[in-house]
PDB file of N, CA and C in Angstrom:
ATOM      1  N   UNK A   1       7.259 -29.565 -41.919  1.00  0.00           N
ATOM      2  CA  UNK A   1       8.065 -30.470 -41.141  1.00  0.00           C
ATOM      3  C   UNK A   1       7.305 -31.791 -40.995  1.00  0.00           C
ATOM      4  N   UNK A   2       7.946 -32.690 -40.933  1.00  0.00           N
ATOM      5  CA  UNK A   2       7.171 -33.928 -40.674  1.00  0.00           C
ATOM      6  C   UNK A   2       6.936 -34.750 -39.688  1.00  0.00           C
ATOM      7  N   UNK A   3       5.630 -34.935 -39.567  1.00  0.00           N
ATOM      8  CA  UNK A   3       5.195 -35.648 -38.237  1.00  0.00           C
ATOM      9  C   UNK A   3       6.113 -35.976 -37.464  1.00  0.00           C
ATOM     10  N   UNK A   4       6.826 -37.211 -37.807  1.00  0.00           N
ATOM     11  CA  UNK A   4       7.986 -37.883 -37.475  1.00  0.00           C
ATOM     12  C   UNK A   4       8.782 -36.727 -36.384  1.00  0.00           C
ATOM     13  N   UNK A   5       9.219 -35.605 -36.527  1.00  0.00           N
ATOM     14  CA  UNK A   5       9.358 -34.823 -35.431  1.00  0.00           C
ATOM     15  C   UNK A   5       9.286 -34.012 -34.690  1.00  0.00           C
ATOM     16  N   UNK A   6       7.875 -34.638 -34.356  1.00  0.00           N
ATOM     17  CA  UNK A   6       7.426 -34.589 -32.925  1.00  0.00           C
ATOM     18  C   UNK A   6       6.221 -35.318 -32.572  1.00  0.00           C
ATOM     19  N   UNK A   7       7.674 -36.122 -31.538  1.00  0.00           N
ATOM     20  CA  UNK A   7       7.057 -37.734 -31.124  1.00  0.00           C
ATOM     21  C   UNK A   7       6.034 -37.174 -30.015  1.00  0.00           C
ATOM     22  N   UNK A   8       6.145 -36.183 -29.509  1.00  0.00           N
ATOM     23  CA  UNK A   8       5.137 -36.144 -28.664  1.00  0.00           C
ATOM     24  C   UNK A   8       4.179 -35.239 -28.515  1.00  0.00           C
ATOM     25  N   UNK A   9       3.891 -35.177 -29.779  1.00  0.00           N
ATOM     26  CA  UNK A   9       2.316 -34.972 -30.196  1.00  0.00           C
ATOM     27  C   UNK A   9       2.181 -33.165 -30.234  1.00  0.00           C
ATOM     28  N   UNK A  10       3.133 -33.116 -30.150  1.00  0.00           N
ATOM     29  CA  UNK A  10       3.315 -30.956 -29.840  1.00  0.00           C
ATOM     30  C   UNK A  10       2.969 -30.916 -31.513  1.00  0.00           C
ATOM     31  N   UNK A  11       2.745 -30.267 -31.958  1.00  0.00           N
ATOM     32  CA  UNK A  11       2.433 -29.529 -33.909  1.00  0.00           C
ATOM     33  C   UNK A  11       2.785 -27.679 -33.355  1.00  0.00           C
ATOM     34  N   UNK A  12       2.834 -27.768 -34.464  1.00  0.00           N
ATOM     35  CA  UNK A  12       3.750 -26.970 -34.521  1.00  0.00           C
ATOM     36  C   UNK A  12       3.091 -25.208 -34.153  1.00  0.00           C
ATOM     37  N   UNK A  13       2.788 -24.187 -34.050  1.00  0.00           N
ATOM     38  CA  UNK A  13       1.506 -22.733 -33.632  1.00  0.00           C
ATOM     39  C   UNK A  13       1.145 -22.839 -34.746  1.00  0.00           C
ATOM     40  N   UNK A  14      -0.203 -22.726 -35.044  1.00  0.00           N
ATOM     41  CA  UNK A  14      -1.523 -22.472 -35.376  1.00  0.00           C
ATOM     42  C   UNK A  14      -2.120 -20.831 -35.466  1.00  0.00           C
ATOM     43  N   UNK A  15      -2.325 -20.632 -36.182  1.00  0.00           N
ATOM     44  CA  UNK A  15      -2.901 -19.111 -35.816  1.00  0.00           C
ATOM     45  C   UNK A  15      -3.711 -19.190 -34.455  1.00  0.00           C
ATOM     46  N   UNK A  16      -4.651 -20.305 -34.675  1.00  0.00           N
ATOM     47  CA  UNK A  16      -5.572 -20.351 -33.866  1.00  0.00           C
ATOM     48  C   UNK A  16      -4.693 -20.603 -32.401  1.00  0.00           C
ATOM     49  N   UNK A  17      -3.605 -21.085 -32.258  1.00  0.00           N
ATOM     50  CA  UNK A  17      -2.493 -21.129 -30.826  1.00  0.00           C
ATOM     51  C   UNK A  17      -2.372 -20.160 -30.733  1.00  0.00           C
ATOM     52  N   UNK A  18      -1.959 -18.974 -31.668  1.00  0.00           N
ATOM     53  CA  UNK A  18      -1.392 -17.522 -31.202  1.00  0.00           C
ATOM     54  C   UNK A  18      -2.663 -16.921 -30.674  1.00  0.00           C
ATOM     55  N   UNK A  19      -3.781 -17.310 -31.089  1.00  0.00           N
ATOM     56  CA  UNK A  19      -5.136 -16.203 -31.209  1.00  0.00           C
ATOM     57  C   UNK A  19      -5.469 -16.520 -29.377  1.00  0.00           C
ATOM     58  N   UNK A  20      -4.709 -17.547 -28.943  1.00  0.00           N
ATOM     59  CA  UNK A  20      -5.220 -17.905 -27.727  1.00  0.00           C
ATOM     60  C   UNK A  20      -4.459 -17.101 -26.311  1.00  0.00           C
ATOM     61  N   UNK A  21      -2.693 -16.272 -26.810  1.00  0.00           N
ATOM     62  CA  UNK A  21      -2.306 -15.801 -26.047  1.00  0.00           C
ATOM     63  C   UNK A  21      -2.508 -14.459 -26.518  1.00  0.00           C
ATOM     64  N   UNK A  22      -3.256 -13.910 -27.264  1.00  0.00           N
ATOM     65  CA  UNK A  22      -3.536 -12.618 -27.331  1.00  0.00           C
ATOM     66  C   UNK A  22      -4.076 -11.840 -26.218  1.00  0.00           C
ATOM     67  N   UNK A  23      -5.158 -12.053 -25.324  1.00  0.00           N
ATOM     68  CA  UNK A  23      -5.436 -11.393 -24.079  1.00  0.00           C
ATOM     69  C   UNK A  23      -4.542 -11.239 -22.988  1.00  0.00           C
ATOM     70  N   UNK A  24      -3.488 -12.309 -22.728  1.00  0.00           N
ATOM     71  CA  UNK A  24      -2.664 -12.337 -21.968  1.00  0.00           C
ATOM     72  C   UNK A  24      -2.105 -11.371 -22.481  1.00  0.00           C
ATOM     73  N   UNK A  25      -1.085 -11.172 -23.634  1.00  0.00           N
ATOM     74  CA  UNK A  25      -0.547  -9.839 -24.513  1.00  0.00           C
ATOM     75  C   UNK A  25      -0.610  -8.542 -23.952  1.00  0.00           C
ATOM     76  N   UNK A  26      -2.300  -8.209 -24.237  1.00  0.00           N
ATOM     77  CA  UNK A  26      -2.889  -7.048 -23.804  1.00  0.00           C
ATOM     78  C   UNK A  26      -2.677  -6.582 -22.415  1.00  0.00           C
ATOM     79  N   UNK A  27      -3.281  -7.717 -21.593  1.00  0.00           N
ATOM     80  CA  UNK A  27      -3.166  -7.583 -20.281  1.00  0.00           C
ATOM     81  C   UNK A  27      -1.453  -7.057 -19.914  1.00  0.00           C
ATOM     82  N   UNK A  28      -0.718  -7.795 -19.864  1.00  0.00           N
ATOM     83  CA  UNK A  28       0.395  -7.506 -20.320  1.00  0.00           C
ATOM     84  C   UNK A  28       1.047  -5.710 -20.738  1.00  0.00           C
ATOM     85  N   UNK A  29       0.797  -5.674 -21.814  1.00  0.00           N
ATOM     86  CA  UNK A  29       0.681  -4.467 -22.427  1.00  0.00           C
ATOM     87  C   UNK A  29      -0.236  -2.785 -21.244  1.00  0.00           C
ATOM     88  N   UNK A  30      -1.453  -3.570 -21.245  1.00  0.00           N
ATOM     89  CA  UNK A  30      -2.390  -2.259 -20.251  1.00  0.00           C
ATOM     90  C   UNK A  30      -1.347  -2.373 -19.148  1.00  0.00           C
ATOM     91  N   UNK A  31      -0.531  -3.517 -18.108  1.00  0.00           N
ATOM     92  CA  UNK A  31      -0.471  -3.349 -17.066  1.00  0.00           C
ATOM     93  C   UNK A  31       1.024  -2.569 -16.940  1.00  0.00           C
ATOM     94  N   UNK A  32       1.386  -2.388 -18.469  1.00  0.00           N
ATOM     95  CA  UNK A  32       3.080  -1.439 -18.474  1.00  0.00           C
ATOM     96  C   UNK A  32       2.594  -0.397 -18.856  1.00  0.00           C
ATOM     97  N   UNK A  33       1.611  -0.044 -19.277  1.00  0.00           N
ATOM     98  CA  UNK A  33       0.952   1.806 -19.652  1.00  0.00           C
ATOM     99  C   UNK A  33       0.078   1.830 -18.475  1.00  0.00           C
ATOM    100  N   UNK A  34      -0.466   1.231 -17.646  1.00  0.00           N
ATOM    101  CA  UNK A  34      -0.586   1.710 -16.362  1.00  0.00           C
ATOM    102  C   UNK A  34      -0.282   2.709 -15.516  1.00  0.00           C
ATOM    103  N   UNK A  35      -0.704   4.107 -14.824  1.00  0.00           N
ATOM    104  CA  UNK A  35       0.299   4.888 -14.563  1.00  0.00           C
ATOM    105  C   UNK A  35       0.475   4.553 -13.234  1.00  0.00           C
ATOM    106  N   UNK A  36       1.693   5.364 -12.992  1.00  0.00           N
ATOM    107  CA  UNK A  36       2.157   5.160 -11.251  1.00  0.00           C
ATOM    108  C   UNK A  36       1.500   5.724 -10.041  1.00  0.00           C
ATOM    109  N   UNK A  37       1.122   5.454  -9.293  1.00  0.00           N
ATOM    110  CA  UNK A  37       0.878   5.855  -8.481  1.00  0.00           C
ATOM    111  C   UNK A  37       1.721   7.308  -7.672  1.00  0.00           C
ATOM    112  N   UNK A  38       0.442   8.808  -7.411  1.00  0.00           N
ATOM    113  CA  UNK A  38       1.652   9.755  -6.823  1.00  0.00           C
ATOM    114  C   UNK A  38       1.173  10.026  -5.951  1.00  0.00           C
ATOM    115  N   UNK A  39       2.230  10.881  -4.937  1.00  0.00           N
ATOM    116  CA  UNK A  39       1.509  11.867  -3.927  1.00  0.00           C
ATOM    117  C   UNK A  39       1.577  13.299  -4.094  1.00  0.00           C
ATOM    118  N   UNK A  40       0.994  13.686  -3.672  1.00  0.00           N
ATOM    119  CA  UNK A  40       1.203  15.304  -3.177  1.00  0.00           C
ATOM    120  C   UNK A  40       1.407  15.750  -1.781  1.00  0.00           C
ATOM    121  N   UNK A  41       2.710  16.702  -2.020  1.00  0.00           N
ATOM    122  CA  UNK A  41       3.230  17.360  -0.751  1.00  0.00           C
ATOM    123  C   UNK A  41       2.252  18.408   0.015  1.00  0.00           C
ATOM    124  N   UNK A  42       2.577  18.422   1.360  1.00  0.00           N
ATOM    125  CA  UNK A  42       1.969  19.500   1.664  1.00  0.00           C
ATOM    126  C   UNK A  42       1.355  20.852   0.905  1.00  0.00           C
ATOM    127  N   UNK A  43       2.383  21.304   0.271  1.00  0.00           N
ATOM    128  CA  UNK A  43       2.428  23.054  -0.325  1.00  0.00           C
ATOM    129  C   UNK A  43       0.740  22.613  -1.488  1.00  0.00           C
ATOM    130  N   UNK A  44       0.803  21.608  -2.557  1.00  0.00           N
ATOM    131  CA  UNK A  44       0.266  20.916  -3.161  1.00  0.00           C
ATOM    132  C   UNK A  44      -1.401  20.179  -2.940  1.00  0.00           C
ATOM    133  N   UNK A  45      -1.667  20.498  -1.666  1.00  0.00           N
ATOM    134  CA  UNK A  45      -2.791  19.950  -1.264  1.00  0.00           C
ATOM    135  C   UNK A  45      -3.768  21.216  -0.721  1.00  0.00           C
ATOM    136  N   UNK A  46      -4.981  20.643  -0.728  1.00  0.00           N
ATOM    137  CA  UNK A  46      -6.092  21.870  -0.334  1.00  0.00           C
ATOM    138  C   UNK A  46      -5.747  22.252   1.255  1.00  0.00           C
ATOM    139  N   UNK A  47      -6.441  23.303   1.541  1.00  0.00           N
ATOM    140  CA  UNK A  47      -5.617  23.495   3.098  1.00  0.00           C
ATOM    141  C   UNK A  47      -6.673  23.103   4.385  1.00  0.00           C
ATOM    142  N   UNK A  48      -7.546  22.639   3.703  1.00  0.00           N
ATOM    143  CA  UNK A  48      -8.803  22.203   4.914  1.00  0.00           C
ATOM    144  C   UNK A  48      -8.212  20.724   5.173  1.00  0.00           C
ATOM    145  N   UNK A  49      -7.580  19.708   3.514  1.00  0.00           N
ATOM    146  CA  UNK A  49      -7.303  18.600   3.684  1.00  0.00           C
ATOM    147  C   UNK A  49      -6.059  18.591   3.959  1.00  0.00           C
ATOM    148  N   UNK A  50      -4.518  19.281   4.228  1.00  0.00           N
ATOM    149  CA  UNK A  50      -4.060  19.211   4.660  1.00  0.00           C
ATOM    150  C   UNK A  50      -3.929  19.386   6.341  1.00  0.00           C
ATOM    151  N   UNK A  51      -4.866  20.012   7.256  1.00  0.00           N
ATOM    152  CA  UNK A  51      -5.946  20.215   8.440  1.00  0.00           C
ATOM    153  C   UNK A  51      -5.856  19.265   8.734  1.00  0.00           C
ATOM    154  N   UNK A  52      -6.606  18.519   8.002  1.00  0.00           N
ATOM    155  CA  UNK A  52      -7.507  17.503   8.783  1.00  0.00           C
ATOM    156  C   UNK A  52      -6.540  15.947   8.502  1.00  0.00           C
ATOM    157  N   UNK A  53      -5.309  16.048   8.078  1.00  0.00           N
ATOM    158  CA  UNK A  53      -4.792  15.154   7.868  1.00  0.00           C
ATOM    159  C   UNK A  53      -3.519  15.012   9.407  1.00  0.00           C
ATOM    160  N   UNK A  54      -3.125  16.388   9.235  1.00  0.00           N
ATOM    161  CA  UNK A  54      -2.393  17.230  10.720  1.00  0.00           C
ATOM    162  C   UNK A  54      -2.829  17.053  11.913  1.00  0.00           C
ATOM    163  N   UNK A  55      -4.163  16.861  11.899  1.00  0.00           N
ATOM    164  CA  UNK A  55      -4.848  16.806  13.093  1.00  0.00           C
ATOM    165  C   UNK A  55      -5.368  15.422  13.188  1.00  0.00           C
ATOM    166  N   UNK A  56      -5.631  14.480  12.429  1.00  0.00           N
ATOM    167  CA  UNK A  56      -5.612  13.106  12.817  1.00  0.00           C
ATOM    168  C   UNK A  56      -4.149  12.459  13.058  1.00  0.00           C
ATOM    169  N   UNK A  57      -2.636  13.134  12.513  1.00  0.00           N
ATOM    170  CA  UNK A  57      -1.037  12.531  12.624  1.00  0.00           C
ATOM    171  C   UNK A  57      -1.243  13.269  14.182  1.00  0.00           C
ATOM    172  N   UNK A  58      -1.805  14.066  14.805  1.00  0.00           N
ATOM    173  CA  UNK A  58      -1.286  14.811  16.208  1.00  0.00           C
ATOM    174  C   UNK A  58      -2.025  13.501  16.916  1.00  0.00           C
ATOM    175  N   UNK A  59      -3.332  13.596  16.534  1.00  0.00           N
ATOM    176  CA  UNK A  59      -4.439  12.738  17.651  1.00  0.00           C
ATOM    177  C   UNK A  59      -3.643  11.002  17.838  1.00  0.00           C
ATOM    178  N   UNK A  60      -3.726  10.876  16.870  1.00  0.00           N
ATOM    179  CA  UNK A  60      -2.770   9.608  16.591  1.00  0.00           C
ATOM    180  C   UNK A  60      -1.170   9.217  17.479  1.00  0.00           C
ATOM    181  N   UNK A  61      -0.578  10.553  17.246  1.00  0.00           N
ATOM    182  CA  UNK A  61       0.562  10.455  18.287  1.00  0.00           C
ATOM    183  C   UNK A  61       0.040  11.225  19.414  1.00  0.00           C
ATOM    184  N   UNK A  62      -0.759  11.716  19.994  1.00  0.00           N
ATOM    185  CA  UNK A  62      -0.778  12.240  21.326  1.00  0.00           C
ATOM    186  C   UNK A  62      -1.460  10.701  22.115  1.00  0.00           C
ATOM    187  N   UNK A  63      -1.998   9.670  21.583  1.00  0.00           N
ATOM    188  CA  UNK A  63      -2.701   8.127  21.461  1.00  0.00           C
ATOM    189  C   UNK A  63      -1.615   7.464  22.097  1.00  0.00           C
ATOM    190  N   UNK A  64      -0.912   7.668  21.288  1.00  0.00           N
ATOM    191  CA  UNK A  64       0.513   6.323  21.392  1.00  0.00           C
ATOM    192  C   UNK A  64       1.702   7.114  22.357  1.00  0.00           C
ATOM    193  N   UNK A  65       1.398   8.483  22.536  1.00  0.00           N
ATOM    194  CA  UNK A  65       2.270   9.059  24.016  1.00  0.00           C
ATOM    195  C   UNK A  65       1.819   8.690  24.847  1.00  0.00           C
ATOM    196  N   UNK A  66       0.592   8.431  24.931  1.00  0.00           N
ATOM    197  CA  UNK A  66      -0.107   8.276  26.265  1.00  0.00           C
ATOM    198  C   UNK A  66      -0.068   6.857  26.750  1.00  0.00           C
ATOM    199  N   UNK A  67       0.299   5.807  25.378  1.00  0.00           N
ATOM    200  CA  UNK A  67       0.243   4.636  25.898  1.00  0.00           C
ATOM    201  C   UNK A  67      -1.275   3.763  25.413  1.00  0.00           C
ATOM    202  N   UNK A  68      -2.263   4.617  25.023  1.00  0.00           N
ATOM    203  CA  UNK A  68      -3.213   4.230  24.752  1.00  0.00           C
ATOM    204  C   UNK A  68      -3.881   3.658  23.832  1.00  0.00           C
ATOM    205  N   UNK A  69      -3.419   2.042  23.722  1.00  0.00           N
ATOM    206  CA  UNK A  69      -3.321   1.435  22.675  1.00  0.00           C
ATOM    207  C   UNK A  69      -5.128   0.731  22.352  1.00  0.00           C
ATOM    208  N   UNK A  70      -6.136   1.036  23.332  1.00  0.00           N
ATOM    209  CA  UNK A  70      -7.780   1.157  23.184  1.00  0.00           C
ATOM    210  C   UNK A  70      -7.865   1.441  22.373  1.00  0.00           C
ATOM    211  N   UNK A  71      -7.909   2.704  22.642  1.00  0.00           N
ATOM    212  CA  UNK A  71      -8.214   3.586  21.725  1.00  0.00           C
ATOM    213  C   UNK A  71      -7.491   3.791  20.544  1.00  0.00           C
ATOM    214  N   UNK A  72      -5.966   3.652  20.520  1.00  0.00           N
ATOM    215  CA  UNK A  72      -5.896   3.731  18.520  1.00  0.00           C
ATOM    216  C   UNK A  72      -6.079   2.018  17.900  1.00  0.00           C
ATOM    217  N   UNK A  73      -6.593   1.207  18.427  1.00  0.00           N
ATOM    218  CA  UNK A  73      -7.379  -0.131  18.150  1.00  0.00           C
ATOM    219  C   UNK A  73      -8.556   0.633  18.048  1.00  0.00           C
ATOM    220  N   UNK A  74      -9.685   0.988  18.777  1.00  0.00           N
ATOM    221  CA  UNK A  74     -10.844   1.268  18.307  1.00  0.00           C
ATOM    222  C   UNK A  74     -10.897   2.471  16.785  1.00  0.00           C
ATOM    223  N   UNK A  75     -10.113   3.171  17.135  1.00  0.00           N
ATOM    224  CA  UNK A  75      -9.661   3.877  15.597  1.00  0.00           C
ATOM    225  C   UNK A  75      -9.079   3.464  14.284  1.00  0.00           C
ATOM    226  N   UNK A  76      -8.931   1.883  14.772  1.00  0.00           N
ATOM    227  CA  UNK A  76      -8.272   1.618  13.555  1.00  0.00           C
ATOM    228  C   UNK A  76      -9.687   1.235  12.370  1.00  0.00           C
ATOM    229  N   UNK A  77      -8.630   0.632  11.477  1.00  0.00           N
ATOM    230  CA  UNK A  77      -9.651   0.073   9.850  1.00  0.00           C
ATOM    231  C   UNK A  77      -9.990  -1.666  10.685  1.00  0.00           C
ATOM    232  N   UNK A  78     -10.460  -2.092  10.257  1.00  0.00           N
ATOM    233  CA  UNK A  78     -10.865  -3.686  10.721  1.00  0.00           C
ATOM    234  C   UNK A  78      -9.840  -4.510  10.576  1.00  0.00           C
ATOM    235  N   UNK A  79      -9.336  -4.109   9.251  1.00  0.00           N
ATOM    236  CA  UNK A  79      -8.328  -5.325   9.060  1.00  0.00           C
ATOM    237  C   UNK A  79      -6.628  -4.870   9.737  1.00  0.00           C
ATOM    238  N   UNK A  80      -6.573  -3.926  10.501  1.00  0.00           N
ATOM    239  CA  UNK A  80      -5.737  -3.614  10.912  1.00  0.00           C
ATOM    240  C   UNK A  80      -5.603  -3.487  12.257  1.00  0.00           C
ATOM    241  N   UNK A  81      -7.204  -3.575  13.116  1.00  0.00           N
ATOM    242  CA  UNK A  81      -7.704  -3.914  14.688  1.00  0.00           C
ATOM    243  C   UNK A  81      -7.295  -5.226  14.816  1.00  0.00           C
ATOM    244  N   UNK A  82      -7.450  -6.303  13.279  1.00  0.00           N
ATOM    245  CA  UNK A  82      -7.722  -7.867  13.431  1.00  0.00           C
ATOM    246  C   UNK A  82      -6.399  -8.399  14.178  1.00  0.00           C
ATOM    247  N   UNK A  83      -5.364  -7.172  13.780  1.00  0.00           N
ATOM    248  CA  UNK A  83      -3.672  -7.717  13.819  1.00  0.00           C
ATOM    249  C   UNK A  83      -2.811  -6.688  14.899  1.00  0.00           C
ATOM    250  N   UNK A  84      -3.418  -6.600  15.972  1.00  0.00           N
ATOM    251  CA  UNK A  84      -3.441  -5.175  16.714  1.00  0.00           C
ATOM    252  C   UNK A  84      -1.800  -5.280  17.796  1.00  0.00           C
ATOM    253  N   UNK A  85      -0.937  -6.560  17.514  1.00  0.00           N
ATOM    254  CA  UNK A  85      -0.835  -6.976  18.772  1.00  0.00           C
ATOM    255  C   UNK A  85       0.331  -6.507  18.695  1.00  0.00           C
ATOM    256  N   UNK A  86       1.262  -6.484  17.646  1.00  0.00           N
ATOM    257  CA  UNK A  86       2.100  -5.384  16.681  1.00  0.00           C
ATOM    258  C   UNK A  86       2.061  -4.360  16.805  1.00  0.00           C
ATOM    259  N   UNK A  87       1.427  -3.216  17.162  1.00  0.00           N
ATOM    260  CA  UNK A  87       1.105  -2.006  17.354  1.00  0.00           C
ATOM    261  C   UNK A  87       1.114  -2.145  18.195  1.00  0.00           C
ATOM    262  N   UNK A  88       0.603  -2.708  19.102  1.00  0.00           N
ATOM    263  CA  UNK A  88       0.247  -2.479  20.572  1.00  0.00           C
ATOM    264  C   UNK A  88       1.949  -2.759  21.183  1.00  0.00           C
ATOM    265  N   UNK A  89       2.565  -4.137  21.089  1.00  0.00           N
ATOM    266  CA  UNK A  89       3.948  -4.099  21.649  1.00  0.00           C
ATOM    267  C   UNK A  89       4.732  -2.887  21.111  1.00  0.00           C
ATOM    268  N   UNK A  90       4.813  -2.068  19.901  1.00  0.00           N
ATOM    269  CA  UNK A  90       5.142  -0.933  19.827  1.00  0.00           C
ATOM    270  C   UNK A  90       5.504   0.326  20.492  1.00  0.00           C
ATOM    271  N   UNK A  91       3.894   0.486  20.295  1.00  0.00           N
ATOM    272  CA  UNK A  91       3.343   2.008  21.249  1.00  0.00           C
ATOM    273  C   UNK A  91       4.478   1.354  22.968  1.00  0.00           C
ATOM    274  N   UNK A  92       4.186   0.494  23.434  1.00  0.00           N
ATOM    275  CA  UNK A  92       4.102   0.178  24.844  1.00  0.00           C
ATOM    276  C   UNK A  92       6.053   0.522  24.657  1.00  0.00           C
ATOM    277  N   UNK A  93       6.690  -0.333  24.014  1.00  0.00           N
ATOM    278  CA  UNK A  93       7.983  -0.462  23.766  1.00  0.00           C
ATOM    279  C   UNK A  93       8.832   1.195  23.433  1.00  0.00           C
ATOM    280  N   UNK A  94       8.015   2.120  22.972  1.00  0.00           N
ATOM    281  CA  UNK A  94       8.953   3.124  22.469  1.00  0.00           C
ATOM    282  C   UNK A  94       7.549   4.498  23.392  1.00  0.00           C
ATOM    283  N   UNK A  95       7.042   4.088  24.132  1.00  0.00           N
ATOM    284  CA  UNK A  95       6.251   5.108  24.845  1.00  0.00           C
ATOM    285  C   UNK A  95       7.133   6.557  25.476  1.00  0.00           C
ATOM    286  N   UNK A  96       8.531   5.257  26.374  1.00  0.00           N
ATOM    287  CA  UNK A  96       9.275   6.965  27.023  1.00  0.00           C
ATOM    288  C   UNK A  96       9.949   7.580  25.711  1.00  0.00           C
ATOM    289  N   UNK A  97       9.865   6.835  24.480  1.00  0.00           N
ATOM    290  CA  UNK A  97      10.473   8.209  23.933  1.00  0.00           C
ATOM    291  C   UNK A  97       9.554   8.890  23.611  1.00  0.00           C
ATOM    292  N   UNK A  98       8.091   8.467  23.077  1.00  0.00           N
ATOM    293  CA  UNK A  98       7.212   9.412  22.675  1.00  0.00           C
ATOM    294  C   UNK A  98       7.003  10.840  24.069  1.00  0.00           C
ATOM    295  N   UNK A  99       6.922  10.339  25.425  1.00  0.00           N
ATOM    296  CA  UNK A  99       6.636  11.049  26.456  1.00  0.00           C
ATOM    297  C   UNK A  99       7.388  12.343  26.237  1.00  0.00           C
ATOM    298  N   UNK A 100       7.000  13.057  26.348  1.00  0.00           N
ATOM    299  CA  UNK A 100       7.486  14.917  26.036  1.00  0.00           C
ATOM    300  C   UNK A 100       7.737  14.904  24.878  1.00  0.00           C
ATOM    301  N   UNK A 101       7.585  14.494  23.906  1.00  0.00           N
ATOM    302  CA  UNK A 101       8.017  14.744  22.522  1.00  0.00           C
ATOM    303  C   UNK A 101       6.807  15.414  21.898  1.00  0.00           C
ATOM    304  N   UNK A 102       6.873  16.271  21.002  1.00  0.00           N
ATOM    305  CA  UNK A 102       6.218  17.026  20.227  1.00  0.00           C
ATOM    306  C   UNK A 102       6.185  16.264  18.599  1.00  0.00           C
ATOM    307  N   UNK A 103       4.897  16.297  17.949  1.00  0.00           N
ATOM    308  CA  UNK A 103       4.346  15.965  16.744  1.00  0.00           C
ATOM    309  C   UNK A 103       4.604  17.273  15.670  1.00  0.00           C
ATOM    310  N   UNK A 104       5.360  17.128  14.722  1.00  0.00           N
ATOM    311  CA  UNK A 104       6.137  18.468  14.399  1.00  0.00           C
ATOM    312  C   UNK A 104       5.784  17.466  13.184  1.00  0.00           C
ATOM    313  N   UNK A 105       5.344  18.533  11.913  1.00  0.00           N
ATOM    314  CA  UNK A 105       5.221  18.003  10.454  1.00  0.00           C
ATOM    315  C   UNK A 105       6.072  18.903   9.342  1.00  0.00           C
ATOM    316  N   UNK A 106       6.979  18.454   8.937  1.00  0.00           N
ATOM    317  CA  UNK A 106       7.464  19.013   7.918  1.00  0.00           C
ATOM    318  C   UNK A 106       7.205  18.724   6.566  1.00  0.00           C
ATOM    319  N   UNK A 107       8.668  18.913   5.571  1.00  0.00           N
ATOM    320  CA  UNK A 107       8.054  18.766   4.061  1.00  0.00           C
ATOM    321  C   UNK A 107       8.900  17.132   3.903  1.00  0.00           C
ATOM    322  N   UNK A 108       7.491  16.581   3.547  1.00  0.00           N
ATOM    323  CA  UNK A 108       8.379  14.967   2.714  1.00  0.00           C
ATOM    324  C   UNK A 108       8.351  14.701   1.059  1.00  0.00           C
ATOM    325  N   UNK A 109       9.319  14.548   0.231  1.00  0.00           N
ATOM    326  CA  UNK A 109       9.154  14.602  -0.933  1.00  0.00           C
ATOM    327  C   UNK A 109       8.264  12.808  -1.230  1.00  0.00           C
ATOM    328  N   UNK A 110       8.145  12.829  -2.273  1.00  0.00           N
ATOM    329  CA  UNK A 110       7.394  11.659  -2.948  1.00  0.00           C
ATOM    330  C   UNK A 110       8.210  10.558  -3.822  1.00  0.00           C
TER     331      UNK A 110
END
């Protein structure tokens, strides 16, 4: 093709142009064979770690029956104490329903 069109200076791919979006490609490519993320159900999990998962969802809601938004702030991760104020109008907002309610775990699919 001839110069003449293209007035503004574009030419036309180059191997060496293609050789430059090849990593993008890949990247590309790895991030669709990537696998998905899963869970496992209760029945599916070891039974010490299903325990101890039961017994931090009880401690957690027997926390937020009580109103005691200290303490599941001092239990939290950092970056989730940083933003506490959300949780806290929560717990405070839906407390009488937690009051007499029971922490009951059933089966959740994935």
């Amino acid at each position: 093709m001839p110069a003449e069109a293209f007035p503004l200076g574009i030419s036309e791919p180059t191997p060496r142009n293609r050789r430059r979006w090849l990593p993008w490609l890949w990247l590309l490519l790895l991030g669709v064979a990537a696998p998905a993320q899963t869970c496992q159900s209760a029945p599916d999990m070891d039974a010490s770690i299903r325990a101890a998962l039961e017994s931090a969802a009880k401690r957690y809601f027997e926390m937020s029956a009580r109103g005691d938004v200290a303490a599941l702030k001092q239990n939290s991760i950092a970056s989730v104490a940083a933003s506490f104020a959300g949780i806290e109008a929560a717990v405070k907002e839906n407390q009488a329903a937690f009051t007499g309610a029971k922490a009951t775990f059933g089966r959740l699919s994935c």
